[in-house]
Every structure is written in C-alpha cells, then in structure tokens.
PDB file of N, CA and C in Angstrom:
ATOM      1  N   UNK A   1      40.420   2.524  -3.207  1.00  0.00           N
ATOM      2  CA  UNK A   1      40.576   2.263  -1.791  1.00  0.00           C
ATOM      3  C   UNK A   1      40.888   0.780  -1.585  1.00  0.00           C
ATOM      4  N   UNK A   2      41.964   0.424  -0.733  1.00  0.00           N
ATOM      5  CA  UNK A   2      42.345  -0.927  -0.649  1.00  0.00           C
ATOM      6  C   UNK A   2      41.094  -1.396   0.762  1.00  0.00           C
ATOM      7  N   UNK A   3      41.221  -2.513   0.211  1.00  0.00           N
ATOM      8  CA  UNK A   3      39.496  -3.808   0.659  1.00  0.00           C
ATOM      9  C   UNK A   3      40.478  -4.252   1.853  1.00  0.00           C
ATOM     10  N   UNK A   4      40.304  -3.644   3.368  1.00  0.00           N
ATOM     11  CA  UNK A   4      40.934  -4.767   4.387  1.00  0.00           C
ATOM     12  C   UNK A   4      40.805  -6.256   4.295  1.00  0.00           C
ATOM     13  N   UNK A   5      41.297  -6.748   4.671  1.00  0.00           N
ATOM     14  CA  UNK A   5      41.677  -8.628   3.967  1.00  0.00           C
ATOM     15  C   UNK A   5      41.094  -9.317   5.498  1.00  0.00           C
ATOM     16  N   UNK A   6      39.942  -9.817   5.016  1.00  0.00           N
ATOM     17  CA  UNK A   6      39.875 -10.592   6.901  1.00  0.00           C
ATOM     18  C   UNK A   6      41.080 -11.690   6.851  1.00  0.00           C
ATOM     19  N   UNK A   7      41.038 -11.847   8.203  1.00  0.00           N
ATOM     20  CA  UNK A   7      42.198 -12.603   8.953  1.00  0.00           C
ATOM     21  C   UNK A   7      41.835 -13.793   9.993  1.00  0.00           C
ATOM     22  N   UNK A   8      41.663 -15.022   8.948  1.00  0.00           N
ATOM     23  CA  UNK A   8      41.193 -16.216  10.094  1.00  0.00           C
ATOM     24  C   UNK A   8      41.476 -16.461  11.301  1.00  0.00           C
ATOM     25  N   UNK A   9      43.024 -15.588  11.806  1.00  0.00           N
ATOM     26  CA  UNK A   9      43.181 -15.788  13.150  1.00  0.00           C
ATOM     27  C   UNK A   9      42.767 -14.740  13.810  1.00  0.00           C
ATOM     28  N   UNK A  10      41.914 -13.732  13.192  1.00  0.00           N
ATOM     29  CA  UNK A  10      41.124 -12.740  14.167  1.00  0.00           C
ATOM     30  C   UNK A  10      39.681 -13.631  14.799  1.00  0.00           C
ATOM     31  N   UNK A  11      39.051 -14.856  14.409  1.00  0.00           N
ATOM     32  CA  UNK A  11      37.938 -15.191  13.942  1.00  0.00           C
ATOM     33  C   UNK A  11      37.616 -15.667  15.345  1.00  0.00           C
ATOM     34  N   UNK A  12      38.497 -15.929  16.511  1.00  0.00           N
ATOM     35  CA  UNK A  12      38.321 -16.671  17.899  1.00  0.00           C
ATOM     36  C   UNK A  12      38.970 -15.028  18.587  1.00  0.00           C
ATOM     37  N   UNK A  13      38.656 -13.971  18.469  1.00  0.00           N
ATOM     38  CA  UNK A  13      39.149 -12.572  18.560  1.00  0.00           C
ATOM     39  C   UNK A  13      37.885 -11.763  19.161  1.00  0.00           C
ATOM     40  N   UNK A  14      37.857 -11.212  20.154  1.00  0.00           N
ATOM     41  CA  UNK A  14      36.698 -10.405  20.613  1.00  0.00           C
ATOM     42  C   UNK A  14      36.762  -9.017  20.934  1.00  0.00           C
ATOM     43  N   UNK A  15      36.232  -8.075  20.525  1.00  0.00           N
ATOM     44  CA  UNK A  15      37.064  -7.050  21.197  1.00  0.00           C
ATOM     45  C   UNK A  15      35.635  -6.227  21.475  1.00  0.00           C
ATOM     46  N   UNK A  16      35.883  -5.573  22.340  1.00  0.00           N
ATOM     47  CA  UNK A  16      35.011  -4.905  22.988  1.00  0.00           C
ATOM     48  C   UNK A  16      35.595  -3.408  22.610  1.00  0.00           C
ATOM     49  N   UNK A  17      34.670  -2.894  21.832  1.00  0.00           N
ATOM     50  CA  UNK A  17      34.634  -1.098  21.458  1.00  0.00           C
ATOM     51  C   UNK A  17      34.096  -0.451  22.330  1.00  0.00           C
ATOM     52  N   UNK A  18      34.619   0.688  22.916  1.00  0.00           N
ATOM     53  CA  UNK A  18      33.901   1.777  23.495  1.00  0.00           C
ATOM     54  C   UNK A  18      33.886   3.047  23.127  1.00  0.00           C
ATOM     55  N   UNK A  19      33.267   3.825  22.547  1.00  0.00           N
ATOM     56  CA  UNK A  19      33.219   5.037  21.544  1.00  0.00           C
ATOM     57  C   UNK A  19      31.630   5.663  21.841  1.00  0.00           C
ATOM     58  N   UNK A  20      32.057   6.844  22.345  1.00  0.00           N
ATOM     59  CA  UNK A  20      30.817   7.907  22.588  1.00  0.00           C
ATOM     60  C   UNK A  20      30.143   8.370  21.052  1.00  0.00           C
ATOM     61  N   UNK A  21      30.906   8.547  20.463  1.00  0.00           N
ATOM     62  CA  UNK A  21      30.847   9.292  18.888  1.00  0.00           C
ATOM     63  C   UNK A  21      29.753   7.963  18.318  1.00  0.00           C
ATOM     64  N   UNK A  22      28.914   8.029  17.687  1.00  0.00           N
ATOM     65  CA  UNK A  22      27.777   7.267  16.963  1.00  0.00           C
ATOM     66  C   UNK A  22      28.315   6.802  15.663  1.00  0.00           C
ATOM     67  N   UNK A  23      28.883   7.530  15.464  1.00  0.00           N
ATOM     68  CA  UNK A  23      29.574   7.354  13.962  1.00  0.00           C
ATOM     69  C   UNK A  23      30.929   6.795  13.626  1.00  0.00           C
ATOM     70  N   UNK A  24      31.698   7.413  14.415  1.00  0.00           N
ATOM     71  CA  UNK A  24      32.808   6.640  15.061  1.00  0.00           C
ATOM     72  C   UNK A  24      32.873   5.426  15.182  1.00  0.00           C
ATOM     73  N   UNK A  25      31.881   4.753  16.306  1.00  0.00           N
ATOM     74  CA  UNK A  25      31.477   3.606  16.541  1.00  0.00           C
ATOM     75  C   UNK A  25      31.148   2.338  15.750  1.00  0.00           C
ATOM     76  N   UNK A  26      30.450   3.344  14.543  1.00  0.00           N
ATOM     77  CA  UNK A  26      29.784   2.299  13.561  1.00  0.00           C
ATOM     78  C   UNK A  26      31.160   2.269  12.637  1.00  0.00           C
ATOM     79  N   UNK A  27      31.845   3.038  12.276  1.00  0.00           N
ATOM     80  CA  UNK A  27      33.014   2.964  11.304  1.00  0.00           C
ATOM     81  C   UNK A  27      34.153   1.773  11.856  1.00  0.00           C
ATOM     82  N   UNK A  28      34.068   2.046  13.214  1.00  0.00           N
ATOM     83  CA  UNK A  28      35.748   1.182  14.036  1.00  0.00           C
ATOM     84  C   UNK A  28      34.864  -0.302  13.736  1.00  0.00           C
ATOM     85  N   UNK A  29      33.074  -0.360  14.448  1.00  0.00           N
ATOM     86  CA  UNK A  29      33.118  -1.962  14.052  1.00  0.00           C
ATOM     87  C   UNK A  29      33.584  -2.523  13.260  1.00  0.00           C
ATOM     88  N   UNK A  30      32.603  -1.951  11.914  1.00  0.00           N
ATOM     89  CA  UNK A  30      32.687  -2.246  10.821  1.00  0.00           C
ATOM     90  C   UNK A  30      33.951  -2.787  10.234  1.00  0.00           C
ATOM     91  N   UNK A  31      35.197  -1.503  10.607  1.00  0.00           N
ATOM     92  CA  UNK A  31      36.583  -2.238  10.047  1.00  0.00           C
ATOM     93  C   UNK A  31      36.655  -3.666  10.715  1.00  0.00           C
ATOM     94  N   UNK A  32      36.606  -3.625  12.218  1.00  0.00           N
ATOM     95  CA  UNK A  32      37.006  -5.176  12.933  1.00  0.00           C
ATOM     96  C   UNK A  32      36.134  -6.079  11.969  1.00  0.00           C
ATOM     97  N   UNK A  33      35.231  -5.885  11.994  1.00  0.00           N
ATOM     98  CA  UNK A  33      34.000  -7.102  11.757  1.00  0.00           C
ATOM     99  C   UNK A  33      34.782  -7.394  10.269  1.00  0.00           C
ATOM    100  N   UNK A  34      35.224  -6.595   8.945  1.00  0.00           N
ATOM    101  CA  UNK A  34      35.696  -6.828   7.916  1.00  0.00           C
ATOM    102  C   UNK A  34      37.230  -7.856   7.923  1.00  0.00           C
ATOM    103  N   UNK A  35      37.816  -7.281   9.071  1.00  0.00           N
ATOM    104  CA  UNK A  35      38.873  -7.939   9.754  1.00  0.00           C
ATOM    105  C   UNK A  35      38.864  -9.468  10.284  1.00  0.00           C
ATOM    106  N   UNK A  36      37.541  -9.894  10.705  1.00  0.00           N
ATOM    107  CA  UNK A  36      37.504 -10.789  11.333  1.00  0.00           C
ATOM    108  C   UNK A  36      37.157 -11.063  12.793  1.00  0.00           C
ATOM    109  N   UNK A  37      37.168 -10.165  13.451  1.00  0.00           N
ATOM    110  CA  UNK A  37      36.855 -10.105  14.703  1.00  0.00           C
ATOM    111  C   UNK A  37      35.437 -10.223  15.022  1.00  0.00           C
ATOM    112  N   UNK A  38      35.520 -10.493  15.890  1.00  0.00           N
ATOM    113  CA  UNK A  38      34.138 -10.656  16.740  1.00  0.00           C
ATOM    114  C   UNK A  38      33.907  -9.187  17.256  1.00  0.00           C
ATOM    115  N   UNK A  39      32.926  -7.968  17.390  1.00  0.00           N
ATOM    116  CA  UNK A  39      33.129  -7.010  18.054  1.00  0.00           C
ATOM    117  C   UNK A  39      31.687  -7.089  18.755  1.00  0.00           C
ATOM    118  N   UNK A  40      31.860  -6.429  20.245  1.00  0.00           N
ATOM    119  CA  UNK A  40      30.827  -6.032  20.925  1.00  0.00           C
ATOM    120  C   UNK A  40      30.690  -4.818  21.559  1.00  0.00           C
ATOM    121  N   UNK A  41      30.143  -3.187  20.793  1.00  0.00           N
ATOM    122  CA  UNK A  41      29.898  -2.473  21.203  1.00  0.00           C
ATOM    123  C   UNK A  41      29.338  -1.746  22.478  1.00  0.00           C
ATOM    124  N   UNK A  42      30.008  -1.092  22.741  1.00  0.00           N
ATOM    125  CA  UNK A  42      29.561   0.052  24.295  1.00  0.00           C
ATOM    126  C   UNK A  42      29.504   1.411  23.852  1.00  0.00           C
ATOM    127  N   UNK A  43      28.398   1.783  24.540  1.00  0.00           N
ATOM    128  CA  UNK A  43      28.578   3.849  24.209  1.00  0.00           C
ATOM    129  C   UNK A  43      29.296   4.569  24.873  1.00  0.00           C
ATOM    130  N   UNK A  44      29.367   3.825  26.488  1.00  0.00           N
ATOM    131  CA  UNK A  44      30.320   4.519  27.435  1.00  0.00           C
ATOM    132  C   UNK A  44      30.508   3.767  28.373  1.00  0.00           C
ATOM    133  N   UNK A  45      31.536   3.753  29.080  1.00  0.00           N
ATOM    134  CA  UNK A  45      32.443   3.578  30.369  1.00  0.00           C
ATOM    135  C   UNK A  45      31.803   2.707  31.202  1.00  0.00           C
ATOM    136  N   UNK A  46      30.628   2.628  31.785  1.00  0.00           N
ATOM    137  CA  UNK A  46      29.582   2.585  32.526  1.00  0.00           C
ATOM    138  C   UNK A  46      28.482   1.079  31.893  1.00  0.00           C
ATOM    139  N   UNK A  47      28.499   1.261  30.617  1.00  0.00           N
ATOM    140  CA  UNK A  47      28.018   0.709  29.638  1.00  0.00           C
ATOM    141  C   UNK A  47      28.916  -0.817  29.224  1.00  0.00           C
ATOM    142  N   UNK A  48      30.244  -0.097  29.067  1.00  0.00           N
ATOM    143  CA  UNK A  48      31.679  -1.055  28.459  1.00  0.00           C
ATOM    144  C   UNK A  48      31.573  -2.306  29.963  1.00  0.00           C
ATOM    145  N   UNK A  49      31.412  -1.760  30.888  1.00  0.00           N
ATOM    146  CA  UNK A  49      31.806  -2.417  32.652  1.00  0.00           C
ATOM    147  C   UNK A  49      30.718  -3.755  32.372  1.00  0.00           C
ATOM    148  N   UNK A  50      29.543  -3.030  32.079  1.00  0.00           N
ATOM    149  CA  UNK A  50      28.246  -4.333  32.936  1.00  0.00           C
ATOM    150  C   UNK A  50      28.413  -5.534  31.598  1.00  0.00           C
ATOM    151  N   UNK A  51      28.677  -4.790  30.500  1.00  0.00           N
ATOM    152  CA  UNK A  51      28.949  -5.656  29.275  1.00  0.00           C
ATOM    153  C   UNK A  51      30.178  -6.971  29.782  1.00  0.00           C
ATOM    154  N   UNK A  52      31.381  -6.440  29.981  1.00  0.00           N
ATOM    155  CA  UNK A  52      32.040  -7.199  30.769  1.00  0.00           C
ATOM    156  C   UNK A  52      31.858  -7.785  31.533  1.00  0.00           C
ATOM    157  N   UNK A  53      31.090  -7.216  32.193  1.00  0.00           N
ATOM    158  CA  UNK A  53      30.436  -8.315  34.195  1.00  0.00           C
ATOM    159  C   UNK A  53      29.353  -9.336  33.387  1.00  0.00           C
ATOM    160  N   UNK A  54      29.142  -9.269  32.185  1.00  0.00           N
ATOM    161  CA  UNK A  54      28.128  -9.997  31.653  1.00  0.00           C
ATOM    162  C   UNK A  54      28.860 -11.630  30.877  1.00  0.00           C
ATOM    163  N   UNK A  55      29.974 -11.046  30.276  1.00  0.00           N
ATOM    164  CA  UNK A  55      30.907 -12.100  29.740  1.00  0.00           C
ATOM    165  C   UNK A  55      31.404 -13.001  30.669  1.00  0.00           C
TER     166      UNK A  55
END
C-alpha cells in the first residue's frame, strides 16, 4: 500500500469534516491529518454550523 506523502503546504490548511458514519470519519481524518492538514471533526450538520460560529 502506497504511504500518502504529507504536504507542507497543507500545514496552514484546515478543513472541517462532516461525516455521520463513525468510521468513515475516523478513516477521512486520519488520511488529512497524514496529508498535513489541520482537521476538525463534526458528526452532523447542526454540529459542523456551531463549530464554525466558533472559529
């Protein structure tokens, strides 16, 4: 299996996930975070919003 390569210009990169699926969720971080990104998880819709109103 090829090793995703982080990417220093992901490193000022934020992304906000929203994924109902538990597992799902933990798999998509995981790639970003290997990537370089900054990630900040949501479970849902509702969840994704106040996270935002918070930033």
């Amino acid at each position: 299996m090829i090793q995703p390569t982080p990417n220093p210009q992901n490193e000022s990169q934020e992304i906000l996930l929203v994924e109902d699926n538990k597992t799902t969720r933990i798999l998509m971080s995981s790639l970003l975070k290997k990537r370089g990104y900054k990630v900040t998880v949501a479970e849902h819709g509702q969840e994704a919003l106040d996270v935002f109103k918070r930033k």
